[in-house]
Protein backbone atom coordinates (compact mmCIF):
# COMPACT_ATOMS: atom_id res chain seq x y z
CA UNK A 1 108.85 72.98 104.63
CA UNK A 2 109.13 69.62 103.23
CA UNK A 3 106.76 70.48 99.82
CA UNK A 4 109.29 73.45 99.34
CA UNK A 5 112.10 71.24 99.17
CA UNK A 6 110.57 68.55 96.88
CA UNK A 7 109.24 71.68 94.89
CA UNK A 8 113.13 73.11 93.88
CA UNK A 9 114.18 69.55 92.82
CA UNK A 10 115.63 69.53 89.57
CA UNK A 11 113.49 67.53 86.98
CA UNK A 12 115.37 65.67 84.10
CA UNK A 13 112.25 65.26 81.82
CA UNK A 14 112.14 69.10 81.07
CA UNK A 15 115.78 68.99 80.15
CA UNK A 16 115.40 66.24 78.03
CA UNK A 17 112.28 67.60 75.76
CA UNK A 18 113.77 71.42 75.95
CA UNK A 19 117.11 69.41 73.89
CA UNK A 20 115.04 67.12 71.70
CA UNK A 21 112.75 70.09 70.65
CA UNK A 22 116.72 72.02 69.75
CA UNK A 23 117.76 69.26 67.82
CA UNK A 24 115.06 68.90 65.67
CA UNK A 25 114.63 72.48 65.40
CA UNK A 26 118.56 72.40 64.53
CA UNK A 27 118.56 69.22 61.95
CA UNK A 28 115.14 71.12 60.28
CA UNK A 29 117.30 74.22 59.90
CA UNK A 30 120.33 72.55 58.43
CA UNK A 31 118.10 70.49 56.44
CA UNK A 32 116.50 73.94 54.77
CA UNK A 33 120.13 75.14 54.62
CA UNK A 34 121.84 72.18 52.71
CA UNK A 35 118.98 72.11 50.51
CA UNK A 36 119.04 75.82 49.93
CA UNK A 37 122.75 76.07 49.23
CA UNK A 38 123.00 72.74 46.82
CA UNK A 39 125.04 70.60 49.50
CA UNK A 40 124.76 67.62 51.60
CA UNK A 41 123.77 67.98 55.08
CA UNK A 42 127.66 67.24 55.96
CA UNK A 43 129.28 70.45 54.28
CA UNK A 44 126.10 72.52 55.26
CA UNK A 45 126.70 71.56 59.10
CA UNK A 46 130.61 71.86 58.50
CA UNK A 47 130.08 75.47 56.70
CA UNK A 48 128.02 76.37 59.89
CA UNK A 49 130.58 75.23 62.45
CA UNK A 50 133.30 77.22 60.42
CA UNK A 51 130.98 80.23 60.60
CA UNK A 52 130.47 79.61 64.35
CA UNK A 53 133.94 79.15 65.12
CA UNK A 54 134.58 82.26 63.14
CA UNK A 55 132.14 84.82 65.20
CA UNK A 56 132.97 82.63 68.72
CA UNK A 57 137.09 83.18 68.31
CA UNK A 58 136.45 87.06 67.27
CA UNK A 59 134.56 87.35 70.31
CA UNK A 60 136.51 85.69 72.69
CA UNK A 61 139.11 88.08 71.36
CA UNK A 62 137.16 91.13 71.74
CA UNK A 63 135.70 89.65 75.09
CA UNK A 64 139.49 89.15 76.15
CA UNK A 65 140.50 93.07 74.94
CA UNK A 66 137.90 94.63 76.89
CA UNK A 67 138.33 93.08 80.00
CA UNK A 68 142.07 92.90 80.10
CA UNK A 69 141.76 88.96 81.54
CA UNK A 70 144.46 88.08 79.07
CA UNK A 71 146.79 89.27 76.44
CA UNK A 72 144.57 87.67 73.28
CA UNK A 73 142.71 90.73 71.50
CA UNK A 74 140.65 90.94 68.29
CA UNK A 75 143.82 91.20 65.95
CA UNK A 76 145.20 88.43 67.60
CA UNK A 77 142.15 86.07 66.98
CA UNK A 78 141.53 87.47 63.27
CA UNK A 79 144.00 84.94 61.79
CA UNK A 80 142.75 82.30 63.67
CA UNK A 81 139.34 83.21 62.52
CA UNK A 82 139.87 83.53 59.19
CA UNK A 83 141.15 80.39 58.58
CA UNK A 84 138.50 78.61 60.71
CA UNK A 85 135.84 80.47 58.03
CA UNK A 86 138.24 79.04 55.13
CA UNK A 87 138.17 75.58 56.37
CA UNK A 88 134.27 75.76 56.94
CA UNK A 89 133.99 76.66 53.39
CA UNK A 90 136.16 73.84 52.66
CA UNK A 91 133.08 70.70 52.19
CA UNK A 92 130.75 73.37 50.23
CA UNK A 93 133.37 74.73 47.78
CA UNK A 94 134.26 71.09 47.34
CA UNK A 95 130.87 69.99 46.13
CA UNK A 96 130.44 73.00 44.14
CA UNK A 97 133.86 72.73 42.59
CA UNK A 98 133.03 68.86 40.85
CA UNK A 99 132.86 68.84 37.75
CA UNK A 100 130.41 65.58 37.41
CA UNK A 101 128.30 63.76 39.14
CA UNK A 102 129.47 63.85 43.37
CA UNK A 103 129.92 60.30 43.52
CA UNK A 104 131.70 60.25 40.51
CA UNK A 105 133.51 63.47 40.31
CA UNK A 106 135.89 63.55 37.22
CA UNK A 107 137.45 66.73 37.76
CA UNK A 108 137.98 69.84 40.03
CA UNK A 109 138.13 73.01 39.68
CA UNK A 110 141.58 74.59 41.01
CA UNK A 111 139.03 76.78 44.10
CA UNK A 112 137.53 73.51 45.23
CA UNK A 113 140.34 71.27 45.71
CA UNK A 114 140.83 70.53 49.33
CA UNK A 115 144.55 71.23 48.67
CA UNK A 116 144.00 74.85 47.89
CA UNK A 117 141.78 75.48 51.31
CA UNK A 118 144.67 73.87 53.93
CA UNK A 119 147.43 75.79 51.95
CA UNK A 120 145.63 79.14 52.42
CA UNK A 121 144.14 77.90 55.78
CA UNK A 122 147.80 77.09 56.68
CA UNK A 123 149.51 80.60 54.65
CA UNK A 124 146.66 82.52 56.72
CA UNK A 125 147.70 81.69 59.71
CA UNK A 126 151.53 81.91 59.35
CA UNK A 127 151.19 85.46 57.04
CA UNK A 128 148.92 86.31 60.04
CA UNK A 129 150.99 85.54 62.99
CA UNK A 130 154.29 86.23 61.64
CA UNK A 131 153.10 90.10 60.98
CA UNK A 132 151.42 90.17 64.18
CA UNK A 133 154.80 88.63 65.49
CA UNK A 134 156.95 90.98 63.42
CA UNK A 135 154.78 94.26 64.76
CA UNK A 136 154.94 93.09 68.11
CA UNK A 137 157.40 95.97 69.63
CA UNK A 138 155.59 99.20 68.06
């Protein structure tokens, strides 16, 4: 009886090489990624969080619609969403947008001015919830 018990005992060393083996499978990845897409590792691991974000509020809303738990569904969360995706894209469009070297960047172009995403991050999301809010009665 005693072997069984010392058997089921949760060991830490597993743990810890199953989530060193993620995270350099992970930082590989996003090394591929930023090199593939022209971008520092930073935008490249902000452009993925966006995208996460994006898919994880969508289905939280469509998790939330089927089940009837609470009143968020998918048309709620697509605002929400959307600008998360906008604000992912925000680093990469950045560095894409310099005109210049990236230390050094002279000029931007109008799309990669971090201006332009948080004013249609922020017109999403009030465009977004004010028609939701406006429709709310039909």
């Amino acid at each position: 009886m005693e072997r069984y018990q010392e058997a089921r005992r949760f060991d830490p060393k597993f743990a810890i090489v199953v989530l060193v083996l993620a995270g350099l499978v992970g930082w590989s990845i996003l090394d591929n990624l930023s090199k593939w897409l022209g971008v520092d590792k930073t935008a490249a691991a902000t452009l993925v969080t966006g995208l996460v974000f994006a898919i994880a509020a969508l289905g939280i809303g469509l998790w939330c619609q089927q089940t009837d738990e609470w009143p968020i569904t998918l048309v709620n969360m697509l605002p929400l969403a959307l600008s998360g995706l906008v604000m992912g894209f925000s680093p990469f469009l950045y560095q894409h947008g310099c005109i210049g070297p990236l230390d050094m960047c002279f000029d931007l172009k109008w799309w990669g001015r971090t201006s332009t995403h948080y004013g249609l991050s922020f017109a999403i999301l009030i465009i977004g919830y004010g028609f939701l809010y406006l429709r709310r009665d039909r």
